[in-house]
C-alpha atoms as a PDB file:
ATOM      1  CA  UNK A   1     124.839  74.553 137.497  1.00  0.00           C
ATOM      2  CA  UNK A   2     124.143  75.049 133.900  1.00  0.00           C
ATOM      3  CA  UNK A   3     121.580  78.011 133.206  1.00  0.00           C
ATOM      4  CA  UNK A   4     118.996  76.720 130.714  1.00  0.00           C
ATOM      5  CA  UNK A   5     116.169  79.731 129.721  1.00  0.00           C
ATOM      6  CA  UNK A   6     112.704  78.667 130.190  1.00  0.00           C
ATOM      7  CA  UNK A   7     113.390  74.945 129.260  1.00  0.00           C
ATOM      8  CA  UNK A   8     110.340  72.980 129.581  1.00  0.00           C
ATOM      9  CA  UNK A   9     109.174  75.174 127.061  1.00  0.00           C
ATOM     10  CA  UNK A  10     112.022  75.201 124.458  1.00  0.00           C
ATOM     11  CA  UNK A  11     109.973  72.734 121.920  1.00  0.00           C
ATOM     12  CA  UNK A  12     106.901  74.845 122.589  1.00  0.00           C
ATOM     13  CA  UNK A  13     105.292  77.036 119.116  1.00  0.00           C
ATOM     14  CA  UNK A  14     102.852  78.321 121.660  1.00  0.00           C
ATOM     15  CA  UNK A  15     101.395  81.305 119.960  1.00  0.00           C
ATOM     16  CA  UNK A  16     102.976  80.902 116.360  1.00  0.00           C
ATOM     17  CA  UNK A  17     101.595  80.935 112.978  1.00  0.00           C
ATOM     18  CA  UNK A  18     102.438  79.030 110.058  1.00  0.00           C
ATOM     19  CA  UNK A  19     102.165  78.469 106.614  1.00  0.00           C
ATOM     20  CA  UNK A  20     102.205  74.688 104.719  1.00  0.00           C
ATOM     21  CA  UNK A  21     102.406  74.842 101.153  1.00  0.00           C
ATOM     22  CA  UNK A  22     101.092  70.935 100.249  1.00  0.00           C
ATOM     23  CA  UNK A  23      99.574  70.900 103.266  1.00  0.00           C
ATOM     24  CA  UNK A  24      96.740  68.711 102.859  1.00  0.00           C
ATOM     25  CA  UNK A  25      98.198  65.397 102.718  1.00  0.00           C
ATOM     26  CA  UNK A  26     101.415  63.585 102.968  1.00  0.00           C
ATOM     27  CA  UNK A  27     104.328  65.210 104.735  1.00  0.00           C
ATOM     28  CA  UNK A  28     102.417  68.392 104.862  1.00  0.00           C
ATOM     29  CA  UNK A  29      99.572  67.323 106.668  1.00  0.00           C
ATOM     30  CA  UNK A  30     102.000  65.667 109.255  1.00  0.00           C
ATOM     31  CA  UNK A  31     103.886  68.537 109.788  1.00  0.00           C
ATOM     32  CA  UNK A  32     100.828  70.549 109.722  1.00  0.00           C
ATOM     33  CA  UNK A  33      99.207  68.302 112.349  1.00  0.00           C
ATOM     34  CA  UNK A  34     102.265  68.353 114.630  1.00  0.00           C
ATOM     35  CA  UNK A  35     102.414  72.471 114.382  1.00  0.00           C
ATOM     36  CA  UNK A  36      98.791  72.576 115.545  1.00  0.00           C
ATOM     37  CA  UNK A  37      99.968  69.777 118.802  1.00  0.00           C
ATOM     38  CA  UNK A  38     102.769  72.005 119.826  1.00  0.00           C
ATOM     39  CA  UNK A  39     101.040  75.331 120.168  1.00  0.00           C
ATOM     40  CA  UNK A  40     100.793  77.192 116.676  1.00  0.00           C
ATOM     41  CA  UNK A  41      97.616  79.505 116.775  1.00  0.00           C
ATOM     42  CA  UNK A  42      97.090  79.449 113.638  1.00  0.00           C
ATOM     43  CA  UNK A  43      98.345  76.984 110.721  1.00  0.00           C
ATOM     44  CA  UNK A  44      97.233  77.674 106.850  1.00  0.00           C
ATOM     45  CA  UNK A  45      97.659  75.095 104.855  1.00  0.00           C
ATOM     46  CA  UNK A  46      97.589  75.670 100.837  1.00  0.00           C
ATOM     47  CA  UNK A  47      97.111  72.950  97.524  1.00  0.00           C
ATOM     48  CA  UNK A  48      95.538  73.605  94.192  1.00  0.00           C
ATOM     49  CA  UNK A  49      92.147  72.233  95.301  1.00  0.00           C
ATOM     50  CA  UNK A  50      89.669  72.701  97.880  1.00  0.00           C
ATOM     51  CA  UNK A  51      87.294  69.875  97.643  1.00  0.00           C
ATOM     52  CA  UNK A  52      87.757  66.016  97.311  1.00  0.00           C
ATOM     53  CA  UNK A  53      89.721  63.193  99.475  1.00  0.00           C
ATOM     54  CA  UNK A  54      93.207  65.113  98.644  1.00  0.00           C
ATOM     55  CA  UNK A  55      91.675  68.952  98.911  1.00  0.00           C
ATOM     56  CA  UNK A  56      92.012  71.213 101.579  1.00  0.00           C
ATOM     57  CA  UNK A  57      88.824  71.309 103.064  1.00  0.00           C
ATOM     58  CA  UNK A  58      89.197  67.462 104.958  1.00  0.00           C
ATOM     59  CA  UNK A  59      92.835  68.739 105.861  1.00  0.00           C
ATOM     60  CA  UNK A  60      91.251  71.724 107.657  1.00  0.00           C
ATOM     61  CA  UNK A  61      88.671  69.882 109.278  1.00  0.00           C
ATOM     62  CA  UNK A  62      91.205  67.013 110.282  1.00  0.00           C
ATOM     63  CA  UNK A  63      93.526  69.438 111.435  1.00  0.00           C
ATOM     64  CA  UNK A  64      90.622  71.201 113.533  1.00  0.00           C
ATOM     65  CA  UNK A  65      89.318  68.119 115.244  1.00  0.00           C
ATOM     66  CA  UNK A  66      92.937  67.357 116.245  1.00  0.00           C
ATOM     67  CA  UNK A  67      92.340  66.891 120.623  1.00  0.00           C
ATOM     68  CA  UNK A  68      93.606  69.615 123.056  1.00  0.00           C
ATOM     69  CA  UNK A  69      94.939  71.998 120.323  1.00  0.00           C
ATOM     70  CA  UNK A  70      94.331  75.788 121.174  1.00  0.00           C
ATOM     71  CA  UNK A  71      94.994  76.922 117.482  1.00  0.00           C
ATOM     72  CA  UNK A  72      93.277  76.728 114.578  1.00  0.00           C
ATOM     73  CA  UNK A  73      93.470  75.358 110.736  1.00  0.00           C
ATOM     74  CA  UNK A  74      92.139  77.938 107.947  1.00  0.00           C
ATOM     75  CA  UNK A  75      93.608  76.489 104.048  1.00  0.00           C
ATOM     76  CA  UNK A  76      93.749  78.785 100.917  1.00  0.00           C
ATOM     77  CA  UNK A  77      93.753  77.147  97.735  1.00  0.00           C
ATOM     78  CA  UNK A  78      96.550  78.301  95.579  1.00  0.00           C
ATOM     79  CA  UNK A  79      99.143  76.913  92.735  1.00  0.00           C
ATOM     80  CA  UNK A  80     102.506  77.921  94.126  1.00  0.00           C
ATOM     81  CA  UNK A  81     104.521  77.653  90.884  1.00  0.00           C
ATOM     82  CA  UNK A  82     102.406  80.162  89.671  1.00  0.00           C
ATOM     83  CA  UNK A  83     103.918  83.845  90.496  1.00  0.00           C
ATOM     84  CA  UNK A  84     100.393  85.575  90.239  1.00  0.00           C
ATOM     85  CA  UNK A  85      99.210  82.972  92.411  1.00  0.00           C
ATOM     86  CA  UNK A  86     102.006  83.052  95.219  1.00  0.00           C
ATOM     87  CA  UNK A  87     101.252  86.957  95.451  1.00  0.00           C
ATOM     88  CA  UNK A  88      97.621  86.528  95.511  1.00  0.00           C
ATOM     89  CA  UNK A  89      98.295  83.800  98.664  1.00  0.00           C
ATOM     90  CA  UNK A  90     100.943  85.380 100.458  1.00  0.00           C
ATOM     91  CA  UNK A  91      98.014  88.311 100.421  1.00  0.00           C
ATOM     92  CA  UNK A  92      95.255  86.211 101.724  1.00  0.00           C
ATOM     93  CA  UNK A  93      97.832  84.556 104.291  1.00  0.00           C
ATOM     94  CA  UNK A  94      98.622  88.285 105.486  1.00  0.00           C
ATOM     95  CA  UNK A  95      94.892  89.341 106.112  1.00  0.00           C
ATOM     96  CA  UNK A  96      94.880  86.243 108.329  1.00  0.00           C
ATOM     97  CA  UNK A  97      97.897  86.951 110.225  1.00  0.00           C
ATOM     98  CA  UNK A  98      97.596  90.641 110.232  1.00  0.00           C
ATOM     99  CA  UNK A  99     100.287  92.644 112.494  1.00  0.00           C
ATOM    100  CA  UNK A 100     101.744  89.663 114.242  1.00  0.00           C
ATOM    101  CA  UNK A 101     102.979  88.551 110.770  1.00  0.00           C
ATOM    102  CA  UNK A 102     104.035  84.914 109.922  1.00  0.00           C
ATOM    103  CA  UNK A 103     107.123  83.082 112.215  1.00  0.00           C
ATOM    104  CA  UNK A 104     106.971  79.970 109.895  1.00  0.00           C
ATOM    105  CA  UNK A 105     107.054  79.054 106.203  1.00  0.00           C
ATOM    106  CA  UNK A 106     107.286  75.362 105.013  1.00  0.00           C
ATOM    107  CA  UNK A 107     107.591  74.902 101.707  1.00  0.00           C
ATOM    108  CA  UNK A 108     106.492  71.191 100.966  1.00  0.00           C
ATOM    109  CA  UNK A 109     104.700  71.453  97.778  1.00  0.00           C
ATOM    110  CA  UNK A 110     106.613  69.120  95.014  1.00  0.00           C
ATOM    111  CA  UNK A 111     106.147  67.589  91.383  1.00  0.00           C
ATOM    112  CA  UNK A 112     108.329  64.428  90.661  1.00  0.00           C
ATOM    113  CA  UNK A 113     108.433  62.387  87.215  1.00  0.00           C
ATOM    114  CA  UNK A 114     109.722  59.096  86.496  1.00  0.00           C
ATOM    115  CA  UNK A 115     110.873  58.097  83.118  1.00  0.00           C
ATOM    116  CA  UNK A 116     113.523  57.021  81.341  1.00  0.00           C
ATOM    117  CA  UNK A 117     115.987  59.603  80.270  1.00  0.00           C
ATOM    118  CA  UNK A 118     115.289  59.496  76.497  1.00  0.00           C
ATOM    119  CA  UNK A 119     111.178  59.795  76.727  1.00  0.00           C
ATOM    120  CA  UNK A 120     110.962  63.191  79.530  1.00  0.00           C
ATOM    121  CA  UNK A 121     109.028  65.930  77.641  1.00  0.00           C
ATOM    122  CA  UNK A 122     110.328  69.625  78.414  1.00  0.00           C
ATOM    123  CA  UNK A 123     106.974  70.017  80.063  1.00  0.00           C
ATOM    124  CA  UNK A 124     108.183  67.738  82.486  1.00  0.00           C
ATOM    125  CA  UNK A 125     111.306  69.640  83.112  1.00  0.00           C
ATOM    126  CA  UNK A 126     109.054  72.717  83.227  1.00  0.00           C
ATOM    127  CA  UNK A 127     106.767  71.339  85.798  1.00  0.00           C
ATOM    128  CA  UNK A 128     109.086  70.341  88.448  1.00  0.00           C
ATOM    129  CA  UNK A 129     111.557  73.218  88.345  1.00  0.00           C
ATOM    130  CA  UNK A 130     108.614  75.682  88.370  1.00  0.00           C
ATOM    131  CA  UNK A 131     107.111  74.477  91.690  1.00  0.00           C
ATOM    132  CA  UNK A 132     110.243  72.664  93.094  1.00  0.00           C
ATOM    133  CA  UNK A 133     112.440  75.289  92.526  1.00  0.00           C
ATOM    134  CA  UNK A 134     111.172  79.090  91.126  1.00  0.00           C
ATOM    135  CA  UNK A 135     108.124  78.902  93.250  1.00  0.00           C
ATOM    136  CA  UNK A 136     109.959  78.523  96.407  1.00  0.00           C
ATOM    137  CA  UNK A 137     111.986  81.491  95.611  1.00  0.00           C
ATOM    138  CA  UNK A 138     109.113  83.510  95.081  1.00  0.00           C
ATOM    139  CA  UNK A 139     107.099  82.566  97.885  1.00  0.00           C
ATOM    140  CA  UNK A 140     109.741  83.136 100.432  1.00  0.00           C
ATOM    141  CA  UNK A 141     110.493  86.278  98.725  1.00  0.00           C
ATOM    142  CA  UNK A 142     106.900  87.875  98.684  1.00  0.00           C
ATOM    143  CA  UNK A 143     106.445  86.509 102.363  1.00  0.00           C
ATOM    144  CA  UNK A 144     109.882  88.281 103.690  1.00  0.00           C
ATOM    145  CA  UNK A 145     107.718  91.384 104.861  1.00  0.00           C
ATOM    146  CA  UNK A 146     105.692  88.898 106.376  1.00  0.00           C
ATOM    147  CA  UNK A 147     108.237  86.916 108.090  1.00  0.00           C
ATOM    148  CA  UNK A 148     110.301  89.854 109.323  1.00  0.00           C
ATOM    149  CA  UNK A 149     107.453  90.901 111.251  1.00  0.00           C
ATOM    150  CA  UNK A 150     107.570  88.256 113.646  1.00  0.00           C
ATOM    151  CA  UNK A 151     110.973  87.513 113.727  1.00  0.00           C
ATOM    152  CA  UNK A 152     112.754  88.684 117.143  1.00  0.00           C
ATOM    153  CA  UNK A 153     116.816  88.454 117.629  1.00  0.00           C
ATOM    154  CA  UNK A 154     116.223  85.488 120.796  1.00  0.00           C
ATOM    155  CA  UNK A 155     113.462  83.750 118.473  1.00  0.00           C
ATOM    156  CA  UNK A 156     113.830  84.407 114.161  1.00  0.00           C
ATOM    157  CA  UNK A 157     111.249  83.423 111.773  1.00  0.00           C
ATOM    158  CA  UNK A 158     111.795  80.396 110.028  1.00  0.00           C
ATOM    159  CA  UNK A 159     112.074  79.284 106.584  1.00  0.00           C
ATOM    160  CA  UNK A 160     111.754  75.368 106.028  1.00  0.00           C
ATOM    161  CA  UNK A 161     112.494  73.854 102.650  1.00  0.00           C
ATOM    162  CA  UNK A 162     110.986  70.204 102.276  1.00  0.00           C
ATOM    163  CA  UNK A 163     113.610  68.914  99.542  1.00  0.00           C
ATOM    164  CA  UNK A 164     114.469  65.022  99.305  1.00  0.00           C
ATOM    165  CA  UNK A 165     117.559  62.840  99.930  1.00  0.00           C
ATOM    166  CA  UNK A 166     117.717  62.833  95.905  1.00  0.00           C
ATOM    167  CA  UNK A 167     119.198  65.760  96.375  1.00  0.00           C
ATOM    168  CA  UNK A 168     122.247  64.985  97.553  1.00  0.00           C
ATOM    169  CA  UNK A 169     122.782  61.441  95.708  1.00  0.00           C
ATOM    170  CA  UNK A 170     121.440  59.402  92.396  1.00  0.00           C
ATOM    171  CA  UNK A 171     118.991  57.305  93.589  1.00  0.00           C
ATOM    172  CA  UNK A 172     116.716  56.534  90.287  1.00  0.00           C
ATOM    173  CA  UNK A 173     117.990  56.456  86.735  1.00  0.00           C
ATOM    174  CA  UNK A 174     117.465  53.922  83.801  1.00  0.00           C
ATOM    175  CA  UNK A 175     113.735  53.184  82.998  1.00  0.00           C
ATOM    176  CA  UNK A 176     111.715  54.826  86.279  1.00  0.00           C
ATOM    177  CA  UNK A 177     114.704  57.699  86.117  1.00  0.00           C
ATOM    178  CA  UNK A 178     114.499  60.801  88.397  1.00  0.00           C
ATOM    179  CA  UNK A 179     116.483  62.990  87.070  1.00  0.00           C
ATOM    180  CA  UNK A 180     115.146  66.449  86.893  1.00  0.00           C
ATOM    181  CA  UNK A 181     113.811  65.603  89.985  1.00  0.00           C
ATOM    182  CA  UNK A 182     116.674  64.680  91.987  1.00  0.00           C
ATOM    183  CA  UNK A 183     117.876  67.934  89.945  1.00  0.00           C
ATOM    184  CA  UNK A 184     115.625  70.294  91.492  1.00  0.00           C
ATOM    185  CA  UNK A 185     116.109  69.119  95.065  1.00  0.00           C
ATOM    186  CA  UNK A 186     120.073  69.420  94.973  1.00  0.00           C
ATOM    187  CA  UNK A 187     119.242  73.297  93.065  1.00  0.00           C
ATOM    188  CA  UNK A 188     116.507  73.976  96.198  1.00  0.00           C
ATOM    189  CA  UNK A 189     118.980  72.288  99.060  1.00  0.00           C
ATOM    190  CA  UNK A 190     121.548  75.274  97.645  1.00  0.00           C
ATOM    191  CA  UNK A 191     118.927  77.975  97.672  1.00  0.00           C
ATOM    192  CA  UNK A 192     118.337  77.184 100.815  1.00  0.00           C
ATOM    193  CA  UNK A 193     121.450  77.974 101.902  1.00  0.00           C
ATOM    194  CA  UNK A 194     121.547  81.108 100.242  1.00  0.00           C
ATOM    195  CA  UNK A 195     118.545  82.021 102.108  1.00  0.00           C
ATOM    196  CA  UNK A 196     120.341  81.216 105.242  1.00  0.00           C
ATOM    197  CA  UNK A 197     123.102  83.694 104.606  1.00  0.00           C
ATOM    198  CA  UNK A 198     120.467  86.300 102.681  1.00  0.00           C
ATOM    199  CA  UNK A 199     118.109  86.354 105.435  1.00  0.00           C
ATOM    200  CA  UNK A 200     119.782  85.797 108.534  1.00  0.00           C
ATOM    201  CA  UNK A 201     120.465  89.243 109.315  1.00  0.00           C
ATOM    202  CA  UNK A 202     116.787  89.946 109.143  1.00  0.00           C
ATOM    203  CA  UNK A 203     116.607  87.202 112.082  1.00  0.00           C
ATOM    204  CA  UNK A 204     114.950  84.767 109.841  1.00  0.00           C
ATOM    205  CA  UNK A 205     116.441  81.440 109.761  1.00  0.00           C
ATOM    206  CA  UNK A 206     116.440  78.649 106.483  1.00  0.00           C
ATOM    207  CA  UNK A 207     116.708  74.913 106.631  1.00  0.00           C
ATOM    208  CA  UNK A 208     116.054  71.656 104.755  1.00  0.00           C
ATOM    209  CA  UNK A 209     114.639  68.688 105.738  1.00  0.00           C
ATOM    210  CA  UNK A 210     115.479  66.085 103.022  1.00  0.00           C
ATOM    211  CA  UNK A 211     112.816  63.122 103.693  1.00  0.00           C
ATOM    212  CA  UNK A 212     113.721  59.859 102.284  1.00  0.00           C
ATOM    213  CA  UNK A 213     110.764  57.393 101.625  1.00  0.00           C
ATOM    214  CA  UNK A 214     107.676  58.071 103.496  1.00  0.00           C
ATOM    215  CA  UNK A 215     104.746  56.350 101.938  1.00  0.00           C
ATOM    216  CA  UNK A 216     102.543  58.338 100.464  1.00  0.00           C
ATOM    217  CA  UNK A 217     101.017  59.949  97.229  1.00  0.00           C
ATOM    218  CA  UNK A 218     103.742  61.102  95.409  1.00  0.00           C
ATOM    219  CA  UNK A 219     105.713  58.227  96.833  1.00  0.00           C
ATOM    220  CA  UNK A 220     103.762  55.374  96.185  1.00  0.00           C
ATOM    221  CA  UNK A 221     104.464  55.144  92.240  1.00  0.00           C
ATOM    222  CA  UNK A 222     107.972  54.803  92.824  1.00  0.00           C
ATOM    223  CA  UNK A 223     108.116  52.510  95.553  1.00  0.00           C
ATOM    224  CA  UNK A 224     105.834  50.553  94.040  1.00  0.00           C
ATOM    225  CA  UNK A 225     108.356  50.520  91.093  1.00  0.00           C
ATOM    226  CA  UNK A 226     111.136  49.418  93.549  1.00  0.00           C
ATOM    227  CA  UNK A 227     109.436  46.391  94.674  1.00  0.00           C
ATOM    228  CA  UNK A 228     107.240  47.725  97.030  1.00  0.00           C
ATOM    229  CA  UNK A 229     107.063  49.060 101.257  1.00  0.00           C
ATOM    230  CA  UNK A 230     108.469  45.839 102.577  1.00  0.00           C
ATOM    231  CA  UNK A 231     111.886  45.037 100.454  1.00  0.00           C
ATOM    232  CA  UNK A 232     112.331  49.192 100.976  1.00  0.00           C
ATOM    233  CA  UNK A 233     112.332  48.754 104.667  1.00  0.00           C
ATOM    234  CA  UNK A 234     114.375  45.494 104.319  1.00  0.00           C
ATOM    235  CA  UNK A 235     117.156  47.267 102.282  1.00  0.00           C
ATOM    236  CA  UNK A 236     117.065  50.573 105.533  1.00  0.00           C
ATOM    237  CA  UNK A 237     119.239  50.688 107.692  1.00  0.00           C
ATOM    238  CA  UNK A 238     116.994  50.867 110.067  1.00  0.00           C
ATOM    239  CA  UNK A 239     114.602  48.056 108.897  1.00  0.00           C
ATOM    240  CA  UNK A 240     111.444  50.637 108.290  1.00  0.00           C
ATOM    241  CA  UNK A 241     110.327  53.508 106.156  1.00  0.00           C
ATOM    242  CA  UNK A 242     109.374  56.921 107.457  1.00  0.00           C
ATOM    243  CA  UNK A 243     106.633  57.599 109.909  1.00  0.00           C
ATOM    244  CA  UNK A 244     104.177  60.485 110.594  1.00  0.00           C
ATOM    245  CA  UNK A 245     106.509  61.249 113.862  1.00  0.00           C
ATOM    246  CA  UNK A 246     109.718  61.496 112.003  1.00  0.00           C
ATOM    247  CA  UNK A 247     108.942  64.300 109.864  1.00  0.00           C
ATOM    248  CA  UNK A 248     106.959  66.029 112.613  1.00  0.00           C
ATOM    249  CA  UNK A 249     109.193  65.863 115.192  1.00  0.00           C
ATOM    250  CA  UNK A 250     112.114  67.310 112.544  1.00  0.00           C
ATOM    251  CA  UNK A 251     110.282  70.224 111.779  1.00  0.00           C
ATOM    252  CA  UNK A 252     109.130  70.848 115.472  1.00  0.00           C
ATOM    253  CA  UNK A 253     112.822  71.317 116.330  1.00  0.00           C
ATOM    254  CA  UNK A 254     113.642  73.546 113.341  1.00  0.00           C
ATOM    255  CA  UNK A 255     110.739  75.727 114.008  1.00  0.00           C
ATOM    256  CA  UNK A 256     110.892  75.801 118.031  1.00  0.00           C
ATOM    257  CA  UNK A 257     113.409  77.692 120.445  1.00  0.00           C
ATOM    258  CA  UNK A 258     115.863  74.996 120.379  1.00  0.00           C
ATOM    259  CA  UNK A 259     116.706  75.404 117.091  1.00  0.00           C
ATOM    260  CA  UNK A 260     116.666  79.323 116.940  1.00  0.00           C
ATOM    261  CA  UNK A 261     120.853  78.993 116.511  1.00  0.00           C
ATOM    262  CA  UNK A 262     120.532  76.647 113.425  1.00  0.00           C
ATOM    263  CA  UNK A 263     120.514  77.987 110.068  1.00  0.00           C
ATOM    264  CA  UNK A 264     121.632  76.417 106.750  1.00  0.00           C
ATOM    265  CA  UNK A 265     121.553  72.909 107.760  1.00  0.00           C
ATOM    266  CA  UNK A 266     120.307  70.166 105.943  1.00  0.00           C
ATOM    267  CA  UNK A 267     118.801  67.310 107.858  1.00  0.00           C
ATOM    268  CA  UNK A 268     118.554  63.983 106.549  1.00  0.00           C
ATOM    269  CA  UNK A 269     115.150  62.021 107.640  1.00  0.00           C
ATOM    270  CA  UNK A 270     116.161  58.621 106.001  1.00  0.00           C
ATOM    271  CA  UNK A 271     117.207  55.752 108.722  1.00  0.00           C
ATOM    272  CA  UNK A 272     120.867  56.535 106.886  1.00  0.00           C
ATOM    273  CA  UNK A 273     119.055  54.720 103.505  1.00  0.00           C
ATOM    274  CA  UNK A 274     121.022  57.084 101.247  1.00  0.00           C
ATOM    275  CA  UNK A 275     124.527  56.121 102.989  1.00  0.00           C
ATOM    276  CA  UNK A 276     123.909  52.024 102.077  1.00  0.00           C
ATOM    277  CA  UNK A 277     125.114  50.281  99.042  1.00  0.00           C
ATOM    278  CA  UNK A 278     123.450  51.548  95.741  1.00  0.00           C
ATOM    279  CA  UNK A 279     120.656  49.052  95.581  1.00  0.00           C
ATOM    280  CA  UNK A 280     118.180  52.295  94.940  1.00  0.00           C
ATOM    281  CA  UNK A 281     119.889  52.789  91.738  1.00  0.00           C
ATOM    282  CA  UNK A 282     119.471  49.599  90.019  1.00  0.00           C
ATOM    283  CA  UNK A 283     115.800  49.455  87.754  1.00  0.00           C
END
């Protein structure tokens, strides 16, 4: 009979903390909300702004209301493509966590333009590499000590990055073009990996999830542009866009016991859109 360690338990995060840049909507909400229903104690949630529909005080108190958790919510407002900013947070994150440290970093925050090729300003450029890209080096970096005091050789500390499937193929160019977008996400897919090989001696493991369309915010524009949620889901594989589940349940697994042996893997969260004929391409 096959010996399998504390099993009903494997998908548990009973007990962990976490940290969700772009937490309070969107993707990082869900994943967020799903951290809180499998255990964490205590989830922090960042974005620029506190108040409003999109700020993180209705994530927190969303995320607190959420039934039967035993955790809570707390959210710090902080711009994580700013370096001052990402020490400042990683700070107030570590007064919160104190000597257990931090077992999980997602790092969902993300800028996009669309445009055609010939009319992007360099601030665009600017934008999007600084948050997609520079600030998710730094924040991992100035959480390591963080991270490394939680992370045990049977269960690491993980690192998730939140990148796109535009990072592995050219899904928008012409007049809506994606370029420096798509960019960033194939240049954070590869730190990534670095991270995996960097940090896994210091049992701290680094993946990607690589969402394809999921509507919301910074979705919408574009999908809109493509002629909207319903020919999407007719041109998927799978006949559907992405759901609140599918990102949660992803990012469960990468941050649970049963994925403690996975490191520097890229998962896909598309219904297989980005292996069908190049319909995405054509605006």
């Amino acid at each position: 009979m096959s010996q399998l360690r504390d099993f009903n338990t494997i998908f548990s995060l009973d007990g962990k903390t976490a940290l969700v840049t772009g937490g309070s909507r969107g993707l990082g909400l869900h994943m967020a909300s799903a951290f809180l229903l499998a255990g964490a104690s205590l989830v922090i949630v960042t974005a620029r702004k506190t108040a409003g529909e999109q700020g993180i005080d209705q994530a927190v108190a969303k995320l607190n209301a959420l039934p039967g958790i035993k955790g809570r919510a707390a959210g710090i407002a902080a711009n994580v493509a700013d370096s001052k900013d990402i020490v400042r947070l990683v700070s107030e994150v570590d007064g919160l966590v104190g000597s257990k440290g931090l077992d999980i970093v997602v790092c969902n925050a993300g800028a996009a333009w669309g445009s055609r090729f010939e009319d992007a300003p360099p601030s665009s450029s600017v934008k999007i590499l600084d948050l997609n890209v520079r600030g998710v080096f730094e924040l991992v970096q100035k959480s390591l000590p963080l991270l490394e005091r939680a992370a045990t050789k049977d269960d690491p500390s993980r690192v998730l990055v939140i990148s796109s499937t535009a990072g592995v193929n050219v899904p928008h160019v012409g007049e809506h073009g994606t370029i420096m977008y798509s960019t960033s996400k194939a240049a954070v897919n590869h730190l990534a990996r670095n991270l995996a090989v960097e940090l896994g001696p210091k049992q701290i493991t680094s993946n990607i999830i690589a969402p394809g369309f999921f509507p919301s915010k910074l979705a919408q524009g574009l999908i809109s542009n493509l002629g909207g949620e319903e020919s999407l889901s007719n041109d998927n594989p799978l006949r559907r866009l992405g759901a609140p589940e599918d990102i949660a349940g992803v990012a469960v697994f990468l941050c649970s016991r049963a994925a403690a042996y996975v490191n520097g893997v890229d998962i896909s969260v598309d219904g297989a859109a980005r292996l069908a004929a190049g319909r995405l391409s054509r605006l």
